[in-house]
PDB file of N, CA and C in Angstrom:
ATOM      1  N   UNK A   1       0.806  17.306  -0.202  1.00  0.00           N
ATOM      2  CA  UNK A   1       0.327  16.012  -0.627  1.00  0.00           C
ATOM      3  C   UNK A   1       1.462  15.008  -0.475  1.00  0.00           C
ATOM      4  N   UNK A   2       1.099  13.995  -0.412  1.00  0.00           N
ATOM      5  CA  UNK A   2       1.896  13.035   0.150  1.00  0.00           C
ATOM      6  C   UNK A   2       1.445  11.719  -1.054  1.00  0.00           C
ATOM      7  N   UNK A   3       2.699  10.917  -1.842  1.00  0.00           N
ATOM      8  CA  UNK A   3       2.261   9.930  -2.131  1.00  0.00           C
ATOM      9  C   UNK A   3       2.744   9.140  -1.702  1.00  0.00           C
ATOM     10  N   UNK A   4       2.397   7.587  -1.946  1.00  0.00           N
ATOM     11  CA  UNK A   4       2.825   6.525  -0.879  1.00  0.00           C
ATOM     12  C   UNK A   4       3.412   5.607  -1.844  1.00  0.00           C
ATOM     13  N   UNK A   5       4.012   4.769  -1.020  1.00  0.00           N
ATOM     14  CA  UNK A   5       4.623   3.836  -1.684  1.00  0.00           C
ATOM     15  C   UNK A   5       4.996   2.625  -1.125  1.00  0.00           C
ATOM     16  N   UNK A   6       4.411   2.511   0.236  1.00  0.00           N
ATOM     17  CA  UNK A   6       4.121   1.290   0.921  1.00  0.00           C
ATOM     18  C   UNK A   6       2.696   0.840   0.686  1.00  0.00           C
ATOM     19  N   UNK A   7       3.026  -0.767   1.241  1.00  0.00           N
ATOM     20  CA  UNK A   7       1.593  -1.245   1.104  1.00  0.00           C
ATOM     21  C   UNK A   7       0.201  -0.578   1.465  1.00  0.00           C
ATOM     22  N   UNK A   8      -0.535  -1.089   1.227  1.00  0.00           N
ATOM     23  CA  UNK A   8      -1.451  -0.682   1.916  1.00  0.00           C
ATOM     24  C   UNK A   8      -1.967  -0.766   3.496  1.00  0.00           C
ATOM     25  N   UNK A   9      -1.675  -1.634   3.914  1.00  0.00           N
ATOM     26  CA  UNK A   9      -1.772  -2.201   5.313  1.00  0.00           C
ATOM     27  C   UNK A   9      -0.358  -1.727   6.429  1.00  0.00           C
ATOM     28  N   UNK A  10       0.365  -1.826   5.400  1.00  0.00           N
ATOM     29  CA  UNK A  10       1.731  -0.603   6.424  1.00  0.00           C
ATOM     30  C   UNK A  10       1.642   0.505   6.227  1.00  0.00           C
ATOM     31  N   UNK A  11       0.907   1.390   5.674  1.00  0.00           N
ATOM     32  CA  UNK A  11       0.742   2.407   5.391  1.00  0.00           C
ATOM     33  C   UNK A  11      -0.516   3.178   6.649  1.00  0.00           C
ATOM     34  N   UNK A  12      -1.567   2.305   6.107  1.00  0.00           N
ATOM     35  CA  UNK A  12      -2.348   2.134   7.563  1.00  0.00           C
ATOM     36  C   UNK A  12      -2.087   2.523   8.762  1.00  0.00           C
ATOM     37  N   UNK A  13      -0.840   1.017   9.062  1.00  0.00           N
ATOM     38  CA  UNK A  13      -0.724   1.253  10.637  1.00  0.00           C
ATOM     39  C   UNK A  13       0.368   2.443  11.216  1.00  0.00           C
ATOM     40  N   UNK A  14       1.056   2.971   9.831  1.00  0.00           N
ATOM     41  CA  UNK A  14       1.759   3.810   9.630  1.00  0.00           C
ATOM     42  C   UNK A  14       1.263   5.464  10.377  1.00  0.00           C
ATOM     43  N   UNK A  15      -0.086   5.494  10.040  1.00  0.00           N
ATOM     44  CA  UNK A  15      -0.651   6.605  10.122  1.00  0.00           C
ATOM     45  C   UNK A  15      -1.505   6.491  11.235  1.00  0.00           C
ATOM     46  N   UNK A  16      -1.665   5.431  11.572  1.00  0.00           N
ATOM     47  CA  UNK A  16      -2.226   4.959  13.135  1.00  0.00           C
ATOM     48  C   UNK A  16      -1.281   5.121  13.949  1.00  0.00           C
ATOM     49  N   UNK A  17      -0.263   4.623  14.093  1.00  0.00           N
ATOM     50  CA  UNK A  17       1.081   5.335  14.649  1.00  0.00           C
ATOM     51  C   UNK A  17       1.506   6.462  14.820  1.00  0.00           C
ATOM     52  N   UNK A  18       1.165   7.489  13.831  1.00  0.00           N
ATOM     53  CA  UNK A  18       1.943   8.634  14.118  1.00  0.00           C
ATOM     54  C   UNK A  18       1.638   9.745  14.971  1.00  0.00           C
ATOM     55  N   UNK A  19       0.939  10.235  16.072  1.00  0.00           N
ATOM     56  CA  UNK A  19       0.102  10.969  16.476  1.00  0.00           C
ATOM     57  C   UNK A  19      -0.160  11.955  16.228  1.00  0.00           C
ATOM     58  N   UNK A  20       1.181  12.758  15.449  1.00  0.00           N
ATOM     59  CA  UNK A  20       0.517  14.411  14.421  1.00  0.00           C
ATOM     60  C   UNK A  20      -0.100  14.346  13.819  1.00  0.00           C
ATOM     61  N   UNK A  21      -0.610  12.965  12.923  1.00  0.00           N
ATOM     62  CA  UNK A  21      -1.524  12.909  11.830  1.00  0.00           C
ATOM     63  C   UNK A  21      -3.045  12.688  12.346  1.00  0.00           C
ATOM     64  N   UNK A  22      -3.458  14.075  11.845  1.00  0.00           N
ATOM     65  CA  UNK A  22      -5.077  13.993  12.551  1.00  0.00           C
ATOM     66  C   UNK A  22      -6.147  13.446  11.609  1.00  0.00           C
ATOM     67  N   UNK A  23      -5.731  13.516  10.186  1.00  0.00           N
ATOM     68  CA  UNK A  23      -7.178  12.941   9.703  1.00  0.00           C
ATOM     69  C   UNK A  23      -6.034  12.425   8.176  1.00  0.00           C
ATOM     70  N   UNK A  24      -6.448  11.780   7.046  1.00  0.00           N
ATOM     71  CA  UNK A  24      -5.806  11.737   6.545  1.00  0.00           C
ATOM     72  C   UNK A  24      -6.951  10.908   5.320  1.00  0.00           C
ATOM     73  N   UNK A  25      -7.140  11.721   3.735  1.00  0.00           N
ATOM     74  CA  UNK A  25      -8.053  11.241   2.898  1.00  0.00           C
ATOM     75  C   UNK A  25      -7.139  11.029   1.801  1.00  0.00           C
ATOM     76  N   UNK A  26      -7.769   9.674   1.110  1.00  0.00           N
ATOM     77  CA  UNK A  26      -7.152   8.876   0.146  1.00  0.00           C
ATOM     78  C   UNK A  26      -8.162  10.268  -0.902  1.00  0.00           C
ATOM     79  N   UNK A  27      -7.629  10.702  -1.974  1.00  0.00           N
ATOM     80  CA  UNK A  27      -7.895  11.630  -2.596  1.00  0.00           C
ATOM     81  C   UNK A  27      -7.389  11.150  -4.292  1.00  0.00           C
ATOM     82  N   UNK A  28      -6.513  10.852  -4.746  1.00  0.00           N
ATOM     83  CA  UNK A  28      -6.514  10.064  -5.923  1.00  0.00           C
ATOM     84  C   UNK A  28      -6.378   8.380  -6.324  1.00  0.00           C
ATOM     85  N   UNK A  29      -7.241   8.059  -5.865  1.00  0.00           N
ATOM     86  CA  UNK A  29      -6.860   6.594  -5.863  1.00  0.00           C
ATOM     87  C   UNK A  29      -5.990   6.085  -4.852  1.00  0.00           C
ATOM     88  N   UNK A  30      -5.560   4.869  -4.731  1.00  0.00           N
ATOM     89  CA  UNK A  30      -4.682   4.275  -3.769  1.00  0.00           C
ATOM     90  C   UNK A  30      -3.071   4.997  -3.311  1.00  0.00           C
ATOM     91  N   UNK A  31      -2.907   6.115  -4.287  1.00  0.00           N
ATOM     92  CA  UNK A  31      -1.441   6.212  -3.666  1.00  0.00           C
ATOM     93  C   UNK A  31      -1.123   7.862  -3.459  1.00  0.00           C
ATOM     94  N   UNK A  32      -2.436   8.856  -3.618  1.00  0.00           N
ATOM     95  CA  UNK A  32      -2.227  10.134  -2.891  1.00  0.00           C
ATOM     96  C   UNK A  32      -3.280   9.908  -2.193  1.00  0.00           C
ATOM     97  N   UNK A  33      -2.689  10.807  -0.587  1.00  0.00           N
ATOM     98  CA  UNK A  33      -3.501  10.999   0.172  1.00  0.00           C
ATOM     99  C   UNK A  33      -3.253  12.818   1.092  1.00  0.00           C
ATOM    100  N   UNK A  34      -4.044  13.322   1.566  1.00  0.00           N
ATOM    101  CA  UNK A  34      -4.206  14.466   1.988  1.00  0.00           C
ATOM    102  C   UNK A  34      -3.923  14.337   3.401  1.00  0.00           C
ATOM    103  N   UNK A  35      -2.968  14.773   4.236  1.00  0.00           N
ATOM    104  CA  UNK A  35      -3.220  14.806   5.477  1.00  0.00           C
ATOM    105  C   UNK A  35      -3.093  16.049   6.361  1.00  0.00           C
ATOM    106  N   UNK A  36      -3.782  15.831   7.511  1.00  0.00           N
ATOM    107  CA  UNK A  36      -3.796  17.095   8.483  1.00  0.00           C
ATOM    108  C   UNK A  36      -2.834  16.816   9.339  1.00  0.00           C
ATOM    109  N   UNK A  37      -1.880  17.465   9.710  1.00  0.00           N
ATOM    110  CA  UNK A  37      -0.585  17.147  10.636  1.00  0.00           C
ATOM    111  C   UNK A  37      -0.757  18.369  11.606  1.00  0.00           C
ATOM    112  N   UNK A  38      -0.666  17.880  12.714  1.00  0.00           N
ATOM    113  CA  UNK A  38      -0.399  19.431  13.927  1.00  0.00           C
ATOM    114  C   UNK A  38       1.037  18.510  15.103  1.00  0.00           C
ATOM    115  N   UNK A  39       1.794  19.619  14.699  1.00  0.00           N
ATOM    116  CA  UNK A  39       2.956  19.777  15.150  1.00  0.00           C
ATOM    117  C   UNK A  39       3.617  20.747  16.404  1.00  0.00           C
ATOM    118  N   UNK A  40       4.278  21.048  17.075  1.00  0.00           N
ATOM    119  CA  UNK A  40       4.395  22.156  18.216  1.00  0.00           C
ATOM    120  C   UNK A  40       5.839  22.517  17.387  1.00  0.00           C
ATOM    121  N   UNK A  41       6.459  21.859  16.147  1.00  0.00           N
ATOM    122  CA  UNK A  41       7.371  22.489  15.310  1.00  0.00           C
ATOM    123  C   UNK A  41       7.402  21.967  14.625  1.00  0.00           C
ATOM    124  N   UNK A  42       6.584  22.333  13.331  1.00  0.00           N
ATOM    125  CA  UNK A  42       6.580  21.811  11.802  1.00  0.00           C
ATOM    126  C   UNK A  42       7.890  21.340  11.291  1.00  0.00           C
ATOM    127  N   UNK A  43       8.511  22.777  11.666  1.00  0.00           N
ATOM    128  CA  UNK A  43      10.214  22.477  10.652  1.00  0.00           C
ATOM    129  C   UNK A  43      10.805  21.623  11.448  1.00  0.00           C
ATOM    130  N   UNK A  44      10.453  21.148  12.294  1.00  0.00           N
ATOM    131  CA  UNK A  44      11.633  20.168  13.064  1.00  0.00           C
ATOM    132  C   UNK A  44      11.277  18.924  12.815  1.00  0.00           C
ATOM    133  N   UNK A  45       9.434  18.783  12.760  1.00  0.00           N
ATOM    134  CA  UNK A  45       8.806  17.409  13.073  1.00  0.00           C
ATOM    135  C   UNK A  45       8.223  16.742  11.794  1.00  0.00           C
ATOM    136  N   UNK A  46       7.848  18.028  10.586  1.00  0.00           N
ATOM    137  CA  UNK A  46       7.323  17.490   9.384  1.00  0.00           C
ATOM    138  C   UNK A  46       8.007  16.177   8.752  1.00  0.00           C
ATOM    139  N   UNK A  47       9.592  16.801   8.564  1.00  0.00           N
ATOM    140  CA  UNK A  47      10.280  15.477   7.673  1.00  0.00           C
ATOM    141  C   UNK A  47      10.120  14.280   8.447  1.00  0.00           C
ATOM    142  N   UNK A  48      10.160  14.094   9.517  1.00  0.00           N
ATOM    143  CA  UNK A  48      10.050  12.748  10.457  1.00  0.00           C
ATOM    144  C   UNK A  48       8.271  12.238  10.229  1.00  0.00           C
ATOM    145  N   UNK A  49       7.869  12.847   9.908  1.00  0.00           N
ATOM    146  CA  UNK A  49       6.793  12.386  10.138  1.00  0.00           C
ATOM    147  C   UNK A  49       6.272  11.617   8.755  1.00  0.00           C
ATOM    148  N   UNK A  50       6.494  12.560   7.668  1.00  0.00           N
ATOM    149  CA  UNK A  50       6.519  11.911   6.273  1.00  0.00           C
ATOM    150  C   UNK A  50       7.740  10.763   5.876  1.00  0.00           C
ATOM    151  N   UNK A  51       8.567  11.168   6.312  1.00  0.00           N
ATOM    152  CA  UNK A  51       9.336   9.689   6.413  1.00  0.00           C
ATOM    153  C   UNK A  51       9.009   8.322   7.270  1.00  0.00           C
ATOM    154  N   UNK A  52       8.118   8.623   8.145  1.00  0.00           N
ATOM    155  CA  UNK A  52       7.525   7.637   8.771  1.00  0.00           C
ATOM    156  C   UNK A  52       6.176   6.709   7.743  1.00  0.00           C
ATOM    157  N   UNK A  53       5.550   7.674   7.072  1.00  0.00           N
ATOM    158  CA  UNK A  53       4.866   6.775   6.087  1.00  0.00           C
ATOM    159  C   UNK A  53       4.973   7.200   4.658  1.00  0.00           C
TER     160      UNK A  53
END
């Protein structure tokens, strides 16, 4: 799980941007969300990717 802490609208284009992120559901209100990530190396690509939004 992932919570956020950017806006809403950078957060957005955040995840529109990233191309590992395949689907991604707002699940408690505005600031957790669930996402599906596919990677060709998790351990290399996960932290970059959550640091991206």
């Amino acid at each position: 799980m992932v919570t956020v802490s950017k806006t809403d609208d950078t957060f957005e284009t955040a995840i529109q941007q990233t191309p590992e992120i395949l689907d991604c559901w707002a699940i408690g209100g505005r600031i957790d969300y669930l996402m599906r990530v596919s990677s060709p190396s998790m351990a290399a690509d996960l932290p970059r990717v959550i640091s991206s939004v």
